[in-house]
N, C-alpha and C. Protein backbone atom coordinates (compact mmCIF):
# COMPACT_ATOMS: atom_id res chain seq x y z
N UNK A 1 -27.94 5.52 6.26
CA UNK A 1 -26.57 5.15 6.61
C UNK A 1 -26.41 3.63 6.60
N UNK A 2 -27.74 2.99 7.04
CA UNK A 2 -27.39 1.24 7.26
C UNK A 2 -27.14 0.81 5.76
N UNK A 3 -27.85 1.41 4.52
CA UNK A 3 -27.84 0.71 3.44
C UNK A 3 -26.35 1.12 2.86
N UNK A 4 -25.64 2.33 3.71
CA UNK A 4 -24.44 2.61 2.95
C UNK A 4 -23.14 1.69 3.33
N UNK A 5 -23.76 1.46 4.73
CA UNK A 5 -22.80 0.30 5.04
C UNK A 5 -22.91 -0.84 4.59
N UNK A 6 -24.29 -0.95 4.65
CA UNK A 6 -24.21 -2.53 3.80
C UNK A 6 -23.52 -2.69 2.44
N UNK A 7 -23.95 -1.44 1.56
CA UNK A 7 -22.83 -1.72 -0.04
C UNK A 7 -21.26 -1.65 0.30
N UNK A 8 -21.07 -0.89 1.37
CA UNK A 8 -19.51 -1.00 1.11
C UNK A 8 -18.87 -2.51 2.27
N UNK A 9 -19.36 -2.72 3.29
CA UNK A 9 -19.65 -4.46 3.71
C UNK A 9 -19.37 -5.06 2.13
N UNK A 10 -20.53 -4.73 1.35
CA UNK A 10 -20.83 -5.96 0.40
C UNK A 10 -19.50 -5.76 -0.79
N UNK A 11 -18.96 -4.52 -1.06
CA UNK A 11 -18.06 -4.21 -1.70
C UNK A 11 -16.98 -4.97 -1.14
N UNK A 12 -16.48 -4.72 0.02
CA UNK A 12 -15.16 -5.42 1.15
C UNK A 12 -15.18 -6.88 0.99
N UNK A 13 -16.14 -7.60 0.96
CA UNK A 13 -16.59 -8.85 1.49
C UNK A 13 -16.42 -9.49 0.22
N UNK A 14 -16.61 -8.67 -1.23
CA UNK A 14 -16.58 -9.56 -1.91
C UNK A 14 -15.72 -9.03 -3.25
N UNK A 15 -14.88 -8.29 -2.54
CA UNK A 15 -13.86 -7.86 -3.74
C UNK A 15 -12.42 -9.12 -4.03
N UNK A 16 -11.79 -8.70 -4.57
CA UNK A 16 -11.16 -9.60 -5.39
C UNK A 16 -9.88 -9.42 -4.62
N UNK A 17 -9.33 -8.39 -4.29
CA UNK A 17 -7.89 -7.60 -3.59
C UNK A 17 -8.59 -8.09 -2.13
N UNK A 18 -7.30 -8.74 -1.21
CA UNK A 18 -7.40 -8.80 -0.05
C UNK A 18 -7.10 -7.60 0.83
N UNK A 19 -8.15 -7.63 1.56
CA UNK A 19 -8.38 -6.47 2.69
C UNK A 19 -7.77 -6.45 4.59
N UNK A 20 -7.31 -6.62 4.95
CA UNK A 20 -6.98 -6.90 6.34
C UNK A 20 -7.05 -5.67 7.40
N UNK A 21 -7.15 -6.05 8.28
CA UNK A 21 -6.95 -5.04 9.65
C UNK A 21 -6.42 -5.80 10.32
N UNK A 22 -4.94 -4.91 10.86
CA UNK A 22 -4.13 -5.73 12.14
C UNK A 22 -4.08 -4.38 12.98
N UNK A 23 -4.53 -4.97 14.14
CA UNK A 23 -4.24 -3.89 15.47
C UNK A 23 -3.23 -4.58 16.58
N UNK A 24 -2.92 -3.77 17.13
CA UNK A 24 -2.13 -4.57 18.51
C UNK A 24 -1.14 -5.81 18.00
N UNK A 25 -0.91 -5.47 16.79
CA UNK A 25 -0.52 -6.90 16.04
C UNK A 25 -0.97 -8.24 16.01
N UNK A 26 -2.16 -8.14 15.82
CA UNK A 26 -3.34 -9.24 15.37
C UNK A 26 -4.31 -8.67 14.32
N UNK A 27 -4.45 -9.50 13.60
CA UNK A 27 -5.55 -9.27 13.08
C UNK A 27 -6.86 -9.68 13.43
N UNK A 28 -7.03 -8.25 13.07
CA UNK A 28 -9.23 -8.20 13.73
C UNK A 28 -9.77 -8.26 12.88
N UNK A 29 -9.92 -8.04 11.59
CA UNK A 29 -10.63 -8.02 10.27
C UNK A 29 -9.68 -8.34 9.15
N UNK A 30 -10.61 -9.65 8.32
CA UNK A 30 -9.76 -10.44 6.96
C UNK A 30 -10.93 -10.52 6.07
N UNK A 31 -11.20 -10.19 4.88
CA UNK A 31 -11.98 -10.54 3.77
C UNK A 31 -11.79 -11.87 2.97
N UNK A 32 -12.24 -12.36 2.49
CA UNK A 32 -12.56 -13.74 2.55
C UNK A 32 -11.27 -13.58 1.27
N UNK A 33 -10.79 -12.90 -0.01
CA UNK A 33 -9.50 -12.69 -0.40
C UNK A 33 -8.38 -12.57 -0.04
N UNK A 34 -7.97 -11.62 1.29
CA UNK A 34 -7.18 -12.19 2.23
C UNK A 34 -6.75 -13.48 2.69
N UNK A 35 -7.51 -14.39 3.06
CA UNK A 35 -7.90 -15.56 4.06
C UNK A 35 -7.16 -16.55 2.12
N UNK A 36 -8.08 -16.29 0.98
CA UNK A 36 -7.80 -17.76 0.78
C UNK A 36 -6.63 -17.00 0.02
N UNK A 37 -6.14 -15.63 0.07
CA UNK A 37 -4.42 -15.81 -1.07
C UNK A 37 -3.49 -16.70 -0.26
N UNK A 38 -3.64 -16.19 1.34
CA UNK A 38 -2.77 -17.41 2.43
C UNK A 38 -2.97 -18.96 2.88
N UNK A 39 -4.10 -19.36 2.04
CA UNK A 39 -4.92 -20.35 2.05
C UNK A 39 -5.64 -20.78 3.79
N UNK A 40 -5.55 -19.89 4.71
CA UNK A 40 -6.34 -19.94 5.35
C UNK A 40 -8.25 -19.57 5.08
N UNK A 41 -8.71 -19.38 6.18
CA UNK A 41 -10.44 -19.08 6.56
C UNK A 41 -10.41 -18.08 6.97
N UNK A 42 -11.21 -17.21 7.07
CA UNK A 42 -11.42 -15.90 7.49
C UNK A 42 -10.89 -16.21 9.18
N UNK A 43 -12.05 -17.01 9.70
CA UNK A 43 -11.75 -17.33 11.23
C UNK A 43 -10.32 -17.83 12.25
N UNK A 44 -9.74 -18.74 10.69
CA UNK A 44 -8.52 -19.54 11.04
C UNK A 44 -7.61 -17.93 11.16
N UNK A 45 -7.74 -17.21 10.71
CA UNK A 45 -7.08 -15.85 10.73
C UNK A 45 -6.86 -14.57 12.09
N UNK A 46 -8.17 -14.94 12.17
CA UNK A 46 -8.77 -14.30 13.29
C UNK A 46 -8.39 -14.96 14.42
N UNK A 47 -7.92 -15.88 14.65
CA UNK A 47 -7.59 -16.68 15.74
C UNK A 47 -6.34 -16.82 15.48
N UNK A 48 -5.15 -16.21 14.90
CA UNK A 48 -3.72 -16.25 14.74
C UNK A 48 -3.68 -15.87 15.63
N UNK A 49 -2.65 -16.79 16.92
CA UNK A 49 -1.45 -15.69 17.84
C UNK A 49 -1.10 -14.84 17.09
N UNK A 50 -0.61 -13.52 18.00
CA UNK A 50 0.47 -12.67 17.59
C UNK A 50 1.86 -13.20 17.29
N UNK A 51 2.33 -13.60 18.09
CA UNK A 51 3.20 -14.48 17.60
C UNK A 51 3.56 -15.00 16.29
N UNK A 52 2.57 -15.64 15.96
CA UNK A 52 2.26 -16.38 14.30
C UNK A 52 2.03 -15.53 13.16
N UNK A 53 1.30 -14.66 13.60
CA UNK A 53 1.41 -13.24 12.56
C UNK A 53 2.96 -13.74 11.80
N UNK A 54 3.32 -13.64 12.02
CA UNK A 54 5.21 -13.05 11.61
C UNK A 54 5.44 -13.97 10.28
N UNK A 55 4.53 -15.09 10.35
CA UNK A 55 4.70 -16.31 9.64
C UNK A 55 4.20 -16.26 8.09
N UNK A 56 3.08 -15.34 7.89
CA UNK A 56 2.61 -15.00 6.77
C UNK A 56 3.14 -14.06 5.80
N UNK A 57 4.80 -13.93 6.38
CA UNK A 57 5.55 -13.33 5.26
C UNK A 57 6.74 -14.14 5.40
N UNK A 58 7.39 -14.32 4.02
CA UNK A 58 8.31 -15.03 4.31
C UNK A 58 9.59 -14.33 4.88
N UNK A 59 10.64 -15.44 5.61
CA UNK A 59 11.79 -14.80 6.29
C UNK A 59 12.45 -14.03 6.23
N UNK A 60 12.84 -13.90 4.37
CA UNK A 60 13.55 -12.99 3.74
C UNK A 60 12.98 -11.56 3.80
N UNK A 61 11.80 -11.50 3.83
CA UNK A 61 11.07 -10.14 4.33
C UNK A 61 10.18 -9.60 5.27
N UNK A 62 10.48 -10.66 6.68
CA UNK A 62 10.03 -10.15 7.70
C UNK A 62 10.29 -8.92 8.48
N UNK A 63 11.73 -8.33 8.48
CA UNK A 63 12.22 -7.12 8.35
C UNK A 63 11.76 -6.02 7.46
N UNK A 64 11.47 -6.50 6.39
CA UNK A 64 10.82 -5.45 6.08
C UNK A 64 9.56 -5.02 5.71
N UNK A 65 8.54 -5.60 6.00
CA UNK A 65 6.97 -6.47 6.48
C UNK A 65 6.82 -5.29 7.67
N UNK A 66 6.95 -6.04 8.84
CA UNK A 66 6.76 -6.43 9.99
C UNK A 66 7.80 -4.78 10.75
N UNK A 67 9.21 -4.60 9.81
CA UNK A 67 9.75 -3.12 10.33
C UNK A 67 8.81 -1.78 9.71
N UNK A 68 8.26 -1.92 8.36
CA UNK A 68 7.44 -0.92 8.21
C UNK A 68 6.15 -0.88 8.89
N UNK A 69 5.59 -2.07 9.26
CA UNK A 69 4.43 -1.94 10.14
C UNK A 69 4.76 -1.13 11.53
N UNK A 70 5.49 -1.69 11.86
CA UNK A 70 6.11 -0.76 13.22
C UNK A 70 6.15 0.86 13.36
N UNK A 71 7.18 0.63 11.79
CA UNK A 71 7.18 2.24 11.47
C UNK A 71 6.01 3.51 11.34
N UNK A 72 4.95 2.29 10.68
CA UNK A 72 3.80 3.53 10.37
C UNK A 72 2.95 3.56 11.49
N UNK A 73 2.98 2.72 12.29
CA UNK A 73 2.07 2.82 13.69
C UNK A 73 2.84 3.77 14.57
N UNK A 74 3.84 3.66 14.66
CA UNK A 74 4.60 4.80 15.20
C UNK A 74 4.63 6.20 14.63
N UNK A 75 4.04 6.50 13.41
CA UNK A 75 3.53 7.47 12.78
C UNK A 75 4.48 8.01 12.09
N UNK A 76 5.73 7.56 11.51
CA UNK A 76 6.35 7.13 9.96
C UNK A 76 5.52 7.53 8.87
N UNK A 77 6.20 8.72 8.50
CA UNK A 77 5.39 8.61 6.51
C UNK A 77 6.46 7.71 5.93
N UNK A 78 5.76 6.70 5.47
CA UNK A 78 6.57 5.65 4.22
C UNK A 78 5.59 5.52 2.89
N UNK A 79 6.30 5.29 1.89
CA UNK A 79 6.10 4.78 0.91
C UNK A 79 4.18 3.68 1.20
N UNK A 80 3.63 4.02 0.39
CA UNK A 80 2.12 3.26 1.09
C UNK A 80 2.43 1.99 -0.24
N UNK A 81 3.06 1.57 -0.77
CA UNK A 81 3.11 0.19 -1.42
C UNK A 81 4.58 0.07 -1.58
N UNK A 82 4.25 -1.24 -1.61
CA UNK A 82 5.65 -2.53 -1.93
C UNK A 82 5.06 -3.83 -2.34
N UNK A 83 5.58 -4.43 -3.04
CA UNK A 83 5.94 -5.80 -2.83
C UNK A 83 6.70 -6.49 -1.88
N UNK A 84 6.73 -7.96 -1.62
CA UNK A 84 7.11 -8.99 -0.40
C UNK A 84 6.40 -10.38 -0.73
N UNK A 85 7.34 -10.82 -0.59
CA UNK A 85 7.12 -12.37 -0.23
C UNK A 85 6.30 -12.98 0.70
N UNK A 86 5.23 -13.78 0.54
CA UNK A 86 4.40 -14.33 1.25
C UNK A 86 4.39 -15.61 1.74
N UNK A 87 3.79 -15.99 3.14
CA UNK A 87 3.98 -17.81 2.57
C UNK A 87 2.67 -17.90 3.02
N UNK A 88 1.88 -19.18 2.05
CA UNK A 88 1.18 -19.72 2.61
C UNK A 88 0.64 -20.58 3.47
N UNK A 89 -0.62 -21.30 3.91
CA UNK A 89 -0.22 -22.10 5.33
C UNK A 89 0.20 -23.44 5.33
N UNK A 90 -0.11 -23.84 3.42
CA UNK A 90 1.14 -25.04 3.51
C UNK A 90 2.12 -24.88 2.98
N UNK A 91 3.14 -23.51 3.26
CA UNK A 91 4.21 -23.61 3.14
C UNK A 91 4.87 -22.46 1.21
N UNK A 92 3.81 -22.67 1.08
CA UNK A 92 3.63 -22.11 -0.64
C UNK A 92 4.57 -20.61 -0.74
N UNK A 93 5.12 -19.94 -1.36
CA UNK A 93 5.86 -18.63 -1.59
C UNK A 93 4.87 -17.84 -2.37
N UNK A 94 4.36 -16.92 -2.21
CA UNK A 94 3.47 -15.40 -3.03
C UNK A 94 4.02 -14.46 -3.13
N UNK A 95 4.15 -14.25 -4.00
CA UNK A 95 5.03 -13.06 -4.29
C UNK A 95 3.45 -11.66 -4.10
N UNK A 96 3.25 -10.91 -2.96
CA UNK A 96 2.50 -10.06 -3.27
C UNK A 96 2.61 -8.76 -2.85
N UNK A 97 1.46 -7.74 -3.39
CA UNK A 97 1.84 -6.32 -3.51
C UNK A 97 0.85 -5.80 -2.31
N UNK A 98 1.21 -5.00 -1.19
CA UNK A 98 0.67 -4.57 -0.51
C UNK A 98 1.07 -2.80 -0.59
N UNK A 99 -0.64 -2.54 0.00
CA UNK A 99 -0.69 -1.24 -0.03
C UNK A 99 -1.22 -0.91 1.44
N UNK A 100 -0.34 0.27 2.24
CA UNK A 100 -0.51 -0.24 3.67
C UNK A 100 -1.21 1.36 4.34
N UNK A 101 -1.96 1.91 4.80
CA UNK A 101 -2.13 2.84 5.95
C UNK A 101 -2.36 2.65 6.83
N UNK A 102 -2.46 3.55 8.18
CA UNK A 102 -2.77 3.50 9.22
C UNK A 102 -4.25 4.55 9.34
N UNK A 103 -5.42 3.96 10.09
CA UNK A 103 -6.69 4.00 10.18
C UNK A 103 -6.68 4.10 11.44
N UNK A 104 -8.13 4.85 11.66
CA UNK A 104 -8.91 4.55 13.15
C UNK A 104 -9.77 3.45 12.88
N UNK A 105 -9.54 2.46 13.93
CA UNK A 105 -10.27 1.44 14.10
C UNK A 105 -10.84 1.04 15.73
N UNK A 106 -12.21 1.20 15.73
CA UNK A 106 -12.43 1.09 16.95
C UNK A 106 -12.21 2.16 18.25
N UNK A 107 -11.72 3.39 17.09
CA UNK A 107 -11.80 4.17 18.51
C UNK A 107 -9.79 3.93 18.51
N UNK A 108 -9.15 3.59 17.88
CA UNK A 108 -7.83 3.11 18.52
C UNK A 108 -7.32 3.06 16.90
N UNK A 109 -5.69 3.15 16.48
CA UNK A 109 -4.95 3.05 15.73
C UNK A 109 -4.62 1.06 15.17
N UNK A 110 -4.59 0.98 13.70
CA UNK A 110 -4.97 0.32 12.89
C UNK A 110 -4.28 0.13 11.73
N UNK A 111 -3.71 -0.83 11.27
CA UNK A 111 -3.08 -1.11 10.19
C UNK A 111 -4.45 -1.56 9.19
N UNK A 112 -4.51 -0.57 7.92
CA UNK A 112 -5.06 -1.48 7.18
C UNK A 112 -4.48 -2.15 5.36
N UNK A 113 -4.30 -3.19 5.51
CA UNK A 113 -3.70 -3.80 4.24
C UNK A 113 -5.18 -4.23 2.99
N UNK A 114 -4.06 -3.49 2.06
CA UNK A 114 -4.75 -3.94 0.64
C UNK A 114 -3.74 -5.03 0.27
N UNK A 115 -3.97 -5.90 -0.08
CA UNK A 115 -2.88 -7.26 -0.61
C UNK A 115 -3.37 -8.00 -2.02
N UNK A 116 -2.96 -7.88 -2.93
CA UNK A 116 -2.81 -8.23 -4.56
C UNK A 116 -1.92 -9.77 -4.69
N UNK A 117 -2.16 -10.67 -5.00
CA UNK A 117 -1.39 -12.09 -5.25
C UNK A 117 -1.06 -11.18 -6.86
N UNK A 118 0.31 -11.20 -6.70
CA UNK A 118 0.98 -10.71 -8.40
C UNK A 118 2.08 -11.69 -8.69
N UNK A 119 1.98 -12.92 -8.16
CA UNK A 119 2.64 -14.43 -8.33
C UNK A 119 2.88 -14.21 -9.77
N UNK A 120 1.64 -14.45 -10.32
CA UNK A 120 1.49 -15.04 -11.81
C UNK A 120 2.12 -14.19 -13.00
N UNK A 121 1.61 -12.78 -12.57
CA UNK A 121 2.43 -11.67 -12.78
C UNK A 121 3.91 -11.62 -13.48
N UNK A 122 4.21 -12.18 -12.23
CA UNK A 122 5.95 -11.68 -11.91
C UNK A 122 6.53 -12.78 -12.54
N UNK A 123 5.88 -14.18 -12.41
CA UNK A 123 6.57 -15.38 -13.31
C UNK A 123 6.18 -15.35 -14.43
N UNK A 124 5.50 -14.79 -14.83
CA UNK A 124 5.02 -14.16 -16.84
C UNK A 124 6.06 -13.14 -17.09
N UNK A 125 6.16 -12.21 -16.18
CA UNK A 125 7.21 -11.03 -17.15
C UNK A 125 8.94 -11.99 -16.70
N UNK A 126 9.35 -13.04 -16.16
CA UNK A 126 10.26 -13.66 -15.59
C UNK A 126 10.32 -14.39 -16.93
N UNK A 127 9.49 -15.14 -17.37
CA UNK A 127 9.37 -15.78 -18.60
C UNK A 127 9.77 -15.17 -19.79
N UNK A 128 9.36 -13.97 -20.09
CA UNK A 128 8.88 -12.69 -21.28
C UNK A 128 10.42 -12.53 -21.15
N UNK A 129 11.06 -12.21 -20.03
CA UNK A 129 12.63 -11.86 -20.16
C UNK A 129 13.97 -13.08 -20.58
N UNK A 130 13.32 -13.71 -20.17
CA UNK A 130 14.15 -14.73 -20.64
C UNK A 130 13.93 -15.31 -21.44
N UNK A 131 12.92 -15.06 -22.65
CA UNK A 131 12.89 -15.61 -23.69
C UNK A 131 13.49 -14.24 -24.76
N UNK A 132 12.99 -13.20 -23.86
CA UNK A 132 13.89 -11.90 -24.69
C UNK A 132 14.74 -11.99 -25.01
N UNK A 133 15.93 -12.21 -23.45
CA UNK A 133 17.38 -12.93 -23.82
C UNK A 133 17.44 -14.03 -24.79
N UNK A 134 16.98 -14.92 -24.82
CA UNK A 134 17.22 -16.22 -25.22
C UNK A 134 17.16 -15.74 -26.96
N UNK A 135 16.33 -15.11 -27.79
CA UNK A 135 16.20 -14.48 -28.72
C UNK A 135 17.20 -13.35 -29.06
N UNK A 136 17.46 -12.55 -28.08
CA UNK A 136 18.91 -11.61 -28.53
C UNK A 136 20.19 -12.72 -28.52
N UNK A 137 20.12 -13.37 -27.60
CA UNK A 137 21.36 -14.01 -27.95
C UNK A 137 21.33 -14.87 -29.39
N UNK A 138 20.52 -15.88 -30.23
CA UNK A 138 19.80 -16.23 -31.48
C UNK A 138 20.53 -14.99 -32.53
N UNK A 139 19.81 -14.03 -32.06
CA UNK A 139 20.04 -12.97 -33.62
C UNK A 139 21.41 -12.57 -33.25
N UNK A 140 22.02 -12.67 -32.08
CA UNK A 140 23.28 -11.99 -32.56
C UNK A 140 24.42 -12.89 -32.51
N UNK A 141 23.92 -13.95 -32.62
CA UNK A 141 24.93 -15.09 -33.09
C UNK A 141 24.92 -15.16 -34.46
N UNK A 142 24.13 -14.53 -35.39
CA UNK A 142 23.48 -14.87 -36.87
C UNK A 142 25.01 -14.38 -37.65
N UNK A 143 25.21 -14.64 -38.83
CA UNK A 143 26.09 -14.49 -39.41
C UNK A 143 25.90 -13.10 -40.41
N UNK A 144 24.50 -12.65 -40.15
CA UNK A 144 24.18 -11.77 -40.98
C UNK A 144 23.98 -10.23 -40.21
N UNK A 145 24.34 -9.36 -40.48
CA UNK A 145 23.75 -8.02 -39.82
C UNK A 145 22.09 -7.65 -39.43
N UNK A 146 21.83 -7.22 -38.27
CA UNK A 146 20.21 -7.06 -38.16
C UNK A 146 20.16 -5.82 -37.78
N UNK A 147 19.44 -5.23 -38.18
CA UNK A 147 18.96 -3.78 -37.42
C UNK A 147 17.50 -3.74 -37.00
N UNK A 148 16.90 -3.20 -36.22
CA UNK A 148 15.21 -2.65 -35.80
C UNK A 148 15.33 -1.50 -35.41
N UNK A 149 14.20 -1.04 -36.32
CA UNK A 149 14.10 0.35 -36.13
C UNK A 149 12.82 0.87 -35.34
N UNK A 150 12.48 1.65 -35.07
CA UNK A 150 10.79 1.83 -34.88
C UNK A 150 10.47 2.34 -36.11
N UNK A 151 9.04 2.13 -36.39
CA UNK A 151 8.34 2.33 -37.46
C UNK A 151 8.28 4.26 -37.63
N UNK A 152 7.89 4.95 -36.29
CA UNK A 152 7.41 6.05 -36.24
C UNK A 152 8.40 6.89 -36.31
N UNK A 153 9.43 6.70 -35.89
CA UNK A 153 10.46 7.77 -35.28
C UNK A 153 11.72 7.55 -36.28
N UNK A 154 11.74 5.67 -36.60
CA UNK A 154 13.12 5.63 -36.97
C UNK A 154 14.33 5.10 -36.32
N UNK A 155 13.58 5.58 -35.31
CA UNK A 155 15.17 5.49 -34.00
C UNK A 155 15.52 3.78 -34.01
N UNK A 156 16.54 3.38 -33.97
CA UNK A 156 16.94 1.88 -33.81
C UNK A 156 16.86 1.77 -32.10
N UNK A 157 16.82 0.49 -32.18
CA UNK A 157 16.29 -0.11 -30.98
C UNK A 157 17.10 -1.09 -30.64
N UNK A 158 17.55 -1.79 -31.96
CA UNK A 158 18.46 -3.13 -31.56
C UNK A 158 19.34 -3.20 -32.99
N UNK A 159 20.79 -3.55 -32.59
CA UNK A 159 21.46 -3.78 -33.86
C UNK A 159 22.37 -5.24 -33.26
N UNK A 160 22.14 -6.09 -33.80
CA UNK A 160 23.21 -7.33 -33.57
C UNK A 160 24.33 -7.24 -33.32
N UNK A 161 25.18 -8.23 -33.10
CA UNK A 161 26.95 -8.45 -33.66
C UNK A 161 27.67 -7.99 -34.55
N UNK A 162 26.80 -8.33 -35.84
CA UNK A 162 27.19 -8.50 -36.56
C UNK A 162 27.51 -7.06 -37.48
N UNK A 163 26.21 -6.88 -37.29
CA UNK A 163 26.21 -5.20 -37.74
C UNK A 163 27.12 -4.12 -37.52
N UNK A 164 27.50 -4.45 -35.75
CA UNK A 164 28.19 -3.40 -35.51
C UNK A 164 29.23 -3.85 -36.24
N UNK A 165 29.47 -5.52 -35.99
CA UNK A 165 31.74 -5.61 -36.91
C UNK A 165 31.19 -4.85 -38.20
N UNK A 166 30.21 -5.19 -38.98
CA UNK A 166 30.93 -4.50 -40.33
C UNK A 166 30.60 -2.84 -39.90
């Protein structure tokens, strides 16, 4: 049993997805992924007032953070992922994806968070779309008719301006 704990310790400790446990609304357990997506220390974590908790999401989604935590400790079936806004401890915005249950911990009830930084993510497909736009608007300013079809099926996908006037 000790060596089974030790691989999954060593799994927790050094995975890539941040791991947390909040009880009593503190957190008792942070994996060192946790600690630096918020740019805190494992310890600096561990030593949050309750109070301060509240701070590691941003304002715009402390309601809904902080109301589903409530909810599932109160024993709420919700949805076990979302996204939310994060801040970090100098102030930084994260856009990240949490995946949330409630656990026995210690003998006692337990929030435990899986947390994903999908920042980079979300400002790549933010990019990808607005260059999409920026390109439909291009071809259908063109003076010429465009069509796209798919290769397999046939089916059109996109027809310009122009195409449709004539």
């Amino acid at each position: 049993i000790q060596n089974s704990e030790q691989k999954y310790q060593h799994l927790v400790e050094n995975s890539l997805q941040g791991v947390v446990i909040i009880q009593d609304f503190k957190i008792v357990y942070s994996n060192p992924a946790f600690a630096k997506t918020f740019g805190y220390t494992v310890n600096d974590l561990l030593s949050i007032e309750s109070a301060q908790i509240i701070n590691l999401v941003h304002p715009d989604d402390q309601d809904l953070v902080w109301g589903n935590f409530r909810k599932r400790m109160a024993g709420f079936e919700l949805p076990p992922n979302y996204s939310f806004k994060g801040m970090t401890k100098d102030g930084k915005q994260k856009i990240l994806e949490l995946y949330a249950s409630v656990i026995d911990y210690g003998g006692r009830p337990a929030l435990q968070g899986l947390v994903l930084d999908i920042t980079d993510r979300i400002k790549a497909e933010e990019r990808l779309e607005h260059r999409t736009r920026l390109i439909e608007t291009i071809v259908n300013s063109l003076p010429i008719g465009i069509a796209v079809n798919e290769i397999d099926t046939g089916k059109n996908i996109f027809i310009n301006n122009e195409l449709r006037n004539i």
